[in-house]
C-alpha atoms as a PDB file:
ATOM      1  CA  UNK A   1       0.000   0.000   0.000  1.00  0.00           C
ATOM      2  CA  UNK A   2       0.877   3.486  -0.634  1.00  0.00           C
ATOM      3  CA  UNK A   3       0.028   6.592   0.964  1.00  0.00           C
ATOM      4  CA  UNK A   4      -2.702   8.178  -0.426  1.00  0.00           C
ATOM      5  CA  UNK A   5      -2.173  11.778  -2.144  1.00  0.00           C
ATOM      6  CA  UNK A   6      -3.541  13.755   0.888  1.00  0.00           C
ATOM      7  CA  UNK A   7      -3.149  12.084   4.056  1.00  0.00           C
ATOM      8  CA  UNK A   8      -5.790  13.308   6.239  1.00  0.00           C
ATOM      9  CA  UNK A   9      -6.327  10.659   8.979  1.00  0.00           C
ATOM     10  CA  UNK A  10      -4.027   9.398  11.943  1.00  0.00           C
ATOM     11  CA  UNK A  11      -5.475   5.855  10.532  1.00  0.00           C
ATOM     12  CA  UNK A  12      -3.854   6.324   7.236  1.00  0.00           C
ATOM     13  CA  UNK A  13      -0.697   5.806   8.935  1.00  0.00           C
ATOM     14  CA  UNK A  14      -1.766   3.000  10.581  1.00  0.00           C
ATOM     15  CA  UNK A  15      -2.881   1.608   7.643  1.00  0.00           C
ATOM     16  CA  UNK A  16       0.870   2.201   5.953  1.00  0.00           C
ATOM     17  CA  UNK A  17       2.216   0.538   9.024  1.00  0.00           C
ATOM     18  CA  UNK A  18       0.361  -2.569   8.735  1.00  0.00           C
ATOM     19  CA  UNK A  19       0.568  -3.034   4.823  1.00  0.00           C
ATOM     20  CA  UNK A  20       4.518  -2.625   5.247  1.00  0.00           C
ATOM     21  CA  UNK A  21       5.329  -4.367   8.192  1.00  0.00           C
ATOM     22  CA  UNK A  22       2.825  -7.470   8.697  1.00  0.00           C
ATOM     23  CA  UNK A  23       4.101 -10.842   6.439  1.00  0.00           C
ATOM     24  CA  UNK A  24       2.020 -13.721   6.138  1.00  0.00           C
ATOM     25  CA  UNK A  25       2.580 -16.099   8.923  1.00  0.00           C
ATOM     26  CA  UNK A  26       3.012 -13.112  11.344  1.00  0.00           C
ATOM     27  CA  UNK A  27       1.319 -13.185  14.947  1.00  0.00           C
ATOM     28  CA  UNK A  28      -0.533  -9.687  15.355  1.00  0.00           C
ATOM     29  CA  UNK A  29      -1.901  -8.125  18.353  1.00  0.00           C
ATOM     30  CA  UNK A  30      -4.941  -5.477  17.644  1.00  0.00           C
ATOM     31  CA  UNK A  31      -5.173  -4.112  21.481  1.00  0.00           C
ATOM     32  CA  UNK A  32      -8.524  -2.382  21.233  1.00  0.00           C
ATOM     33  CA  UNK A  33     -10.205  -4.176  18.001  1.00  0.00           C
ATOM     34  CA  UNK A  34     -13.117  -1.826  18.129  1.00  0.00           C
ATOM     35  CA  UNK A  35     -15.151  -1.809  14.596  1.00  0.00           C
ATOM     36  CA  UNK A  36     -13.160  -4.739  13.664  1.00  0.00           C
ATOM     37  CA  UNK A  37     -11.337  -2.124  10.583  1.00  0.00           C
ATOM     38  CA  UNK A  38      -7.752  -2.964  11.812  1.00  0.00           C
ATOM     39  CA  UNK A  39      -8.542  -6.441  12.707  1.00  0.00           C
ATOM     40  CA  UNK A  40      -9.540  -7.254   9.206  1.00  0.00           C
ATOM     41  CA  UNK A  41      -6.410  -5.936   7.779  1.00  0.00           C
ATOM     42  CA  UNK A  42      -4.341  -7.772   9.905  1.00  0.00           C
ATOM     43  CA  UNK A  43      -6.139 -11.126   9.212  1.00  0.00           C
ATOM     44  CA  UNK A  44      -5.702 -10.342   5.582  1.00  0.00           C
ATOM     45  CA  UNK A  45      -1.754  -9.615   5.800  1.00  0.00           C
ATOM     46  CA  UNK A  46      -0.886 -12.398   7.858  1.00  0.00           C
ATOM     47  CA  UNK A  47      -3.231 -15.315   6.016  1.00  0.00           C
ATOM     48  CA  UNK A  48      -3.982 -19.003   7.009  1.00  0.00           C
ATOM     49  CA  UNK A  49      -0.398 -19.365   8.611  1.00  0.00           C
ATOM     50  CA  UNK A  50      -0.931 -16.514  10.807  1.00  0.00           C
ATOM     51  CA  UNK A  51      -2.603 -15.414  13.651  1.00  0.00           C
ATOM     52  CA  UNK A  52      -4.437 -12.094  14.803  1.00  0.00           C
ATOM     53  CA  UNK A  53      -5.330 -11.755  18.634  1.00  0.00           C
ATOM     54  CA  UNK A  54      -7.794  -9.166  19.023  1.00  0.00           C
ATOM     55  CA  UNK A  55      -9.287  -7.884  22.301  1.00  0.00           C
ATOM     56  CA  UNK A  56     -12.030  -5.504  23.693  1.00  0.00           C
ATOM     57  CA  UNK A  57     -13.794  -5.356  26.627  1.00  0.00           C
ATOM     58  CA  UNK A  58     -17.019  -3.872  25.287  1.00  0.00           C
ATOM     59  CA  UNK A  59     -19.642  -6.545  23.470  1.00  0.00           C
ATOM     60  CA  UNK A  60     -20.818  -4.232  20.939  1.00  0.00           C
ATOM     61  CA  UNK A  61     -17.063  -4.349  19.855  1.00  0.00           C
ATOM     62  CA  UNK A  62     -16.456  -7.686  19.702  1.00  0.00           C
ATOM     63  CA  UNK A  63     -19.734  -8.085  17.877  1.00  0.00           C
ATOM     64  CA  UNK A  64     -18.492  -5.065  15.148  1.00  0.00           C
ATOM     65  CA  UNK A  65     -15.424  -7.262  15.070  1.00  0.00           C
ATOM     66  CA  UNK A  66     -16.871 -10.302  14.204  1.00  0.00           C
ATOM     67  CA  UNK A  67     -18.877  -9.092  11.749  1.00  0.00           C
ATOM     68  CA  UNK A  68     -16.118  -7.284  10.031  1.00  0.00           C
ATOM     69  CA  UNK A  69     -13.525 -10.255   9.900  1.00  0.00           C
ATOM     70  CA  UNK A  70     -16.200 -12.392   8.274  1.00  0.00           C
ATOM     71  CA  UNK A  71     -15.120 -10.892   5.371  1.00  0.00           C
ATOM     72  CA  UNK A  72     -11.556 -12.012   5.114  1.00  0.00           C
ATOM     73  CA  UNK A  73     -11.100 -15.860   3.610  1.00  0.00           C
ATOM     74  CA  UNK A  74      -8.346 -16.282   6.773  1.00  0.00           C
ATOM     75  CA  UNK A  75     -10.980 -15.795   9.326  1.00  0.00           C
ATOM     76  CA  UNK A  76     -10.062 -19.142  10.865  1.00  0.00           C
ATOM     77  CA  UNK A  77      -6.711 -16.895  11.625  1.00  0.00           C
ATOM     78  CA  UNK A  78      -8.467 -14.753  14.135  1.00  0.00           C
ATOM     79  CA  UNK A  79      -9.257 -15.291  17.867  1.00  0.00           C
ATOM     80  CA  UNK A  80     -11.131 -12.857  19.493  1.00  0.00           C
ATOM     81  CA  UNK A  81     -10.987 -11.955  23.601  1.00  0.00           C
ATOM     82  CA  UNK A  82     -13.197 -10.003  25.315  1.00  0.00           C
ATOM     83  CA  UNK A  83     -11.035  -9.062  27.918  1.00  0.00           C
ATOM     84  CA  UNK A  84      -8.904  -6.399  28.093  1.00  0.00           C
ATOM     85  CA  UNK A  85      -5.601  -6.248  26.674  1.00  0.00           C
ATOM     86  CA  UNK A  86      -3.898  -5.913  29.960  1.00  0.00           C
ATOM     87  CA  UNK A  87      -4.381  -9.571  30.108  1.00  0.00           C
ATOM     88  CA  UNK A  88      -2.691 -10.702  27.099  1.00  0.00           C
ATOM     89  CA  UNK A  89      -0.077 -12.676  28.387  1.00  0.00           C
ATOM     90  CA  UNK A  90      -3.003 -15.067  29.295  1.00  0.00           C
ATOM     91  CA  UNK A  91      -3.992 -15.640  25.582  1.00  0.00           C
ATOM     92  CA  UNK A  92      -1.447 -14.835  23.774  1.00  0.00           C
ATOM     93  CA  UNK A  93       1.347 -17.441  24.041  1.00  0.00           C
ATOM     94  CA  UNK A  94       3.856 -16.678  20.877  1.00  0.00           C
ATOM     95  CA  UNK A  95       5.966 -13.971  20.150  1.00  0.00           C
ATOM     96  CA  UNK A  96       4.431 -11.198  18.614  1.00  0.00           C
ATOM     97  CA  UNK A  97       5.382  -9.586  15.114  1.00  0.00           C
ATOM     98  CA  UNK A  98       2.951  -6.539  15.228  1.00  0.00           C
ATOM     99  CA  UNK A  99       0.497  -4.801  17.528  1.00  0.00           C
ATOM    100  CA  UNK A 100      -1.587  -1.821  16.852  1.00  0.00           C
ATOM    101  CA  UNK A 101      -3.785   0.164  19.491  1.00  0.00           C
ATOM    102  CA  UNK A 102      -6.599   2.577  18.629  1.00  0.00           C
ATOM    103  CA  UNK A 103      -6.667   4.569  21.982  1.00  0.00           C
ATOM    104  CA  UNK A 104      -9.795   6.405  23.379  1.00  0.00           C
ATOM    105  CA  UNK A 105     -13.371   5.329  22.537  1.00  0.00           C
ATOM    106  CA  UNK A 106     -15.644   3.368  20.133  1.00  0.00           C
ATOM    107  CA  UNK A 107     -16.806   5.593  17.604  1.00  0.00           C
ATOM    108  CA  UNK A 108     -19.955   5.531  17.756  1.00  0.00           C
ATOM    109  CA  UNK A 109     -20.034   3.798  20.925  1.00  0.00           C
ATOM    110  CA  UNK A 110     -20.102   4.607  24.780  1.00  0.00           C
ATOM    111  CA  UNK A 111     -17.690   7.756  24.988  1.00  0.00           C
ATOM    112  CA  UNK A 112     -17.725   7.139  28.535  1.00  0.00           C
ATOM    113  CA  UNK A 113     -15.867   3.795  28.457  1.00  0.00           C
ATOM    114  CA  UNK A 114     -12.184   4.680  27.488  1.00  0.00           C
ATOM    115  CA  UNK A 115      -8.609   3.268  27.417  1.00  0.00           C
ATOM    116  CA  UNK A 116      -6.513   4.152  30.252  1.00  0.00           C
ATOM    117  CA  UNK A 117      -2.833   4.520  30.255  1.00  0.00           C
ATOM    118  CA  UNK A 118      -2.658   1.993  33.174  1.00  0.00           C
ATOM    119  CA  UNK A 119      -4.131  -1.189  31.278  1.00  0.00           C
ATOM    120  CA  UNK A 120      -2.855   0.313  28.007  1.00  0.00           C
ATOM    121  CA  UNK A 121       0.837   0.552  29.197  1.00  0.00           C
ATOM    122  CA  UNK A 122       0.792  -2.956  30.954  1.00  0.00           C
ATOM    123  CA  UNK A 123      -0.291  -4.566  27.620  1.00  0.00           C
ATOM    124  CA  UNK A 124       2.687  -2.810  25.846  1.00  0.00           C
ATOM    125  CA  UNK A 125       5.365  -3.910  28.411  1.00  0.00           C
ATOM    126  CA  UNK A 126       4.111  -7.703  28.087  1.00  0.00           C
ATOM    127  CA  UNK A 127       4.170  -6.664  24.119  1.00  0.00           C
ATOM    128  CA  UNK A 128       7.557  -5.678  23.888  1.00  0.00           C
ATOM    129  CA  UNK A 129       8.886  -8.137  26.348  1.00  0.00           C
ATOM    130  CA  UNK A 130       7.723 -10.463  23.491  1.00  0.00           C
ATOM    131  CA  UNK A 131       8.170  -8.574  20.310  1.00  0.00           C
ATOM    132  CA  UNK A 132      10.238  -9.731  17.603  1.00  0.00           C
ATOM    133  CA  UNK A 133      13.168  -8.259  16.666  1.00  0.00           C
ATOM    134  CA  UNK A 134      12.111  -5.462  14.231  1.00  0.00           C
ATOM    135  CA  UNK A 135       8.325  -6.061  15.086  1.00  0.00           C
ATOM    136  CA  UNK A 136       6.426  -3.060  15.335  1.00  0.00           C
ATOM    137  CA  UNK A 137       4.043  -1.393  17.882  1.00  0.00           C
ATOM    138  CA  UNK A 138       2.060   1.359  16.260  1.00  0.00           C
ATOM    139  CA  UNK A 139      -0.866   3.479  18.330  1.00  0.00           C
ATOM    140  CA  UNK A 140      -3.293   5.908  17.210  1.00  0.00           C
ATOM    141  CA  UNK A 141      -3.573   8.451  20.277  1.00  0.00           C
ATOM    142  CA  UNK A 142      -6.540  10.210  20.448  1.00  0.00           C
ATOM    143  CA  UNK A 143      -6.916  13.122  22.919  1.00  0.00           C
ATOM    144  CA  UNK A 144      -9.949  15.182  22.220  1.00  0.00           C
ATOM    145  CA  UNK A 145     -12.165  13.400  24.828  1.00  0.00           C
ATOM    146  CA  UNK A 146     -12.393  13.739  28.570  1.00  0.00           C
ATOM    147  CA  UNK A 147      -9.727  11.705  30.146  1.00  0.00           C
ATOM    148  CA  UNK A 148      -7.263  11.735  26.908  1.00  0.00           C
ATOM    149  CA  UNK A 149      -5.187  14.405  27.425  1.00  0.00           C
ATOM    150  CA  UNK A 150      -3.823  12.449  30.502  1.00  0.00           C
ATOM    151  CA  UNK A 151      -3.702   9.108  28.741  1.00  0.00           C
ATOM    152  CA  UNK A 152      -1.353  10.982  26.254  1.00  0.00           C
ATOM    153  CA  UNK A 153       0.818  12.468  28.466  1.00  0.00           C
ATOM    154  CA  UNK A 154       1.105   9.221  30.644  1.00  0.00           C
ATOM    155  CA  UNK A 155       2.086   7.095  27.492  1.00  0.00           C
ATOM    156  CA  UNK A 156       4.041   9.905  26.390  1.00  0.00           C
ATOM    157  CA  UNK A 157       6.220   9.731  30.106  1.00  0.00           C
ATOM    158  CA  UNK A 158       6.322   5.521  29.070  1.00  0.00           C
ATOM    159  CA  UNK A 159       7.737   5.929  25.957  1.00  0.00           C
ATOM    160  CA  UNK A 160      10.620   8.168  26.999  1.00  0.00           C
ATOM    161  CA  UNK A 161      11.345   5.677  29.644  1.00  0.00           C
ATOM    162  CA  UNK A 162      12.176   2.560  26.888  1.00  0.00           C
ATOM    163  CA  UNK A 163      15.643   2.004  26.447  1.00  0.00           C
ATOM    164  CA  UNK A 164      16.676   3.151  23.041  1.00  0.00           C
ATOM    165  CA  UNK A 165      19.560   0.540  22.645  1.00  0.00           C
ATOM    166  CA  UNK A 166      16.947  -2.002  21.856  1.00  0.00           C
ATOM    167  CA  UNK A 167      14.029  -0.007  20.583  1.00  0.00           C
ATOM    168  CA  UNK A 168      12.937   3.160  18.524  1.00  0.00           C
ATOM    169  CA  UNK A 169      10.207   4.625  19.613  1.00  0.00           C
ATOM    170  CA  UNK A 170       8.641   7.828  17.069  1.00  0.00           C
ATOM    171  CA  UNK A 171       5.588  10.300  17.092  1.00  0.00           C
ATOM    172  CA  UNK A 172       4.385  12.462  14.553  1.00  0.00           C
ATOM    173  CA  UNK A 173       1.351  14.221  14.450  1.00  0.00           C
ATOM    174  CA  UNK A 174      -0.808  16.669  12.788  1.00  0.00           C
ATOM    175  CA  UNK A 175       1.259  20.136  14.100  1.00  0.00           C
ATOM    176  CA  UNK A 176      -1.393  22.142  12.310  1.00  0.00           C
ATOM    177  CA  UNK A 177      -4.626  20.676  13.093  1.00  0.00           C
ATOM    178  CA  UNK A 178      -7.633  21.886  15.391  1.00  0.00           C
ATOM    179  CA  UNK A 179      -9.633  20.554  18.194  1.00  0.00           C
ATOM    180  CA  UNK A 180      -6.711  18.429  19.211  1.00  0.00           C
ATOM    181  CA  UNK A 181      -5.942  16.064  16.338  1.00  0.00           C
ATOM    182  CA  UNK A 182      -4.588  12.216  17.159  1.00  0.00           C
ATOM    183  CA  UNK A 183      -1.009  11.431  17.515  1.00  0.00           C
ATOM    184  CA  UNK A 184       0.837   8.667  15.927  1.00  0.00           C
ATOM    185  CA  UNK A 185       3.540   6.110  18.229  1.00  0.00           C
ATOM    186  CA  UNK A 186       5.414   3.510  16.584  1.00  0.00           C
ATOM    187  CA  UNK A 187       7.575   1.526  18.874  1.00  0.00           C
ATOM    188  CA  UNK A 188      10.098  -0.699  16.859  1.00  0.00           C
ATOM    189  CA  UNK A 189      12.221  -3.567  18.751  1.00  0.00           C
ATOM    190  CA  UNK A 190      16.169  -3.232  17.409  1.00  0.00           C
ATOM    191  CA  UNK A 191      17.413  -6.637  17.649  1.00  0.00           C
ATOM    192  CA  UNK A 192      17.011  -9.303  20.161  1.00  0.00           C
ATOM    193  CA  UNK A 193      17.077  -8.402  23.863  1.00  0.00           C
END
């Protein structure tokens, strides 16, 4: 995939991110699988010799996610936890190649039920811990809504913290945007730890 001519959405990065990085036969992480839109992509990149863990904790989520990955021929690839992604380490037994977090809410869904930098930094020190070398972390911040501001600037504390001998760790953003546009994280694992 290629960038489009105009990027306009923090998800069009994401989108880059996955087409580049995730191989068939890849084990994928989508943290927060919300509508499913990431899920599917996954489950299409990484085929009938991958696998794509994909969590929530809210039903209508893992519902939209079902639904969605029905469309992919590799849906036998996907196993789908509603539980949050703090818990991984209890599913997800393999090393990982790829995770991808959509932070905040479900569009569309209860804005009152958002991720928190607590759960959401737990998963990605058990994600790292396991991450192959050059697999890829990428998170779509979002920090319009009550309670994301502070998510942000927790994460933002976390990722400073990782030791950059054995990972990269980038954020971009739109500088130039109103109403507090989303922020883009990619955290990328060197070499072998």
């Amino acid at each position: 995939m290629k960038l489009s001519k105009h990027i306009t959405k923090i998800t069009d990065f994401v989108n880059f991110f996955i087409d580049i990085s995730v191989k068939e036969g890849f084990v994928a992480v989508d943290a927060t699988c919300g509508n499913g839109n990431d899920t599917l992509r996954l489950l299409n990149r990484v085929g009938r010799k991958g696998k794509v863990y994909a969590f929530d904790i809210q039903k209508t989520a893992i519902e939209n996610t079902i639904e969605k990955a029905r469309e992919s021929e590799f849906f036998s690839s996907l196993e789908i936890i509603s539980d949050t992604h703090a818990n991984l380490d209890l599913y997800v037994k393999e090393n990982i190649d790829f995770a991808v977090f959509n932070l905040g809410y479900l569009p569309k869904g209860d804005h009152s039920i958002i991720t928190e930098s607590k759960s959401t930094i737990e998963a990605l020190e058990k994600i790292i811990k396991r991450l192959n070398p050059d697999g890829k972390v990428v998170l779509a911040i979002y920090t319009g809504h009550d309670g994301g501001k502070e998510e942000y600037d927790e994460l933002y504390s976390y990722f400073k913290s990782i030791d950059q001998s054995d990972f990269n760790v980038i954020m971009t953003e739109f500088v130039n945007g109103k109403n507090n546009p989303p922020k883009l994280a990619v955290i990328e694992k060197k070499h072998e730890v």
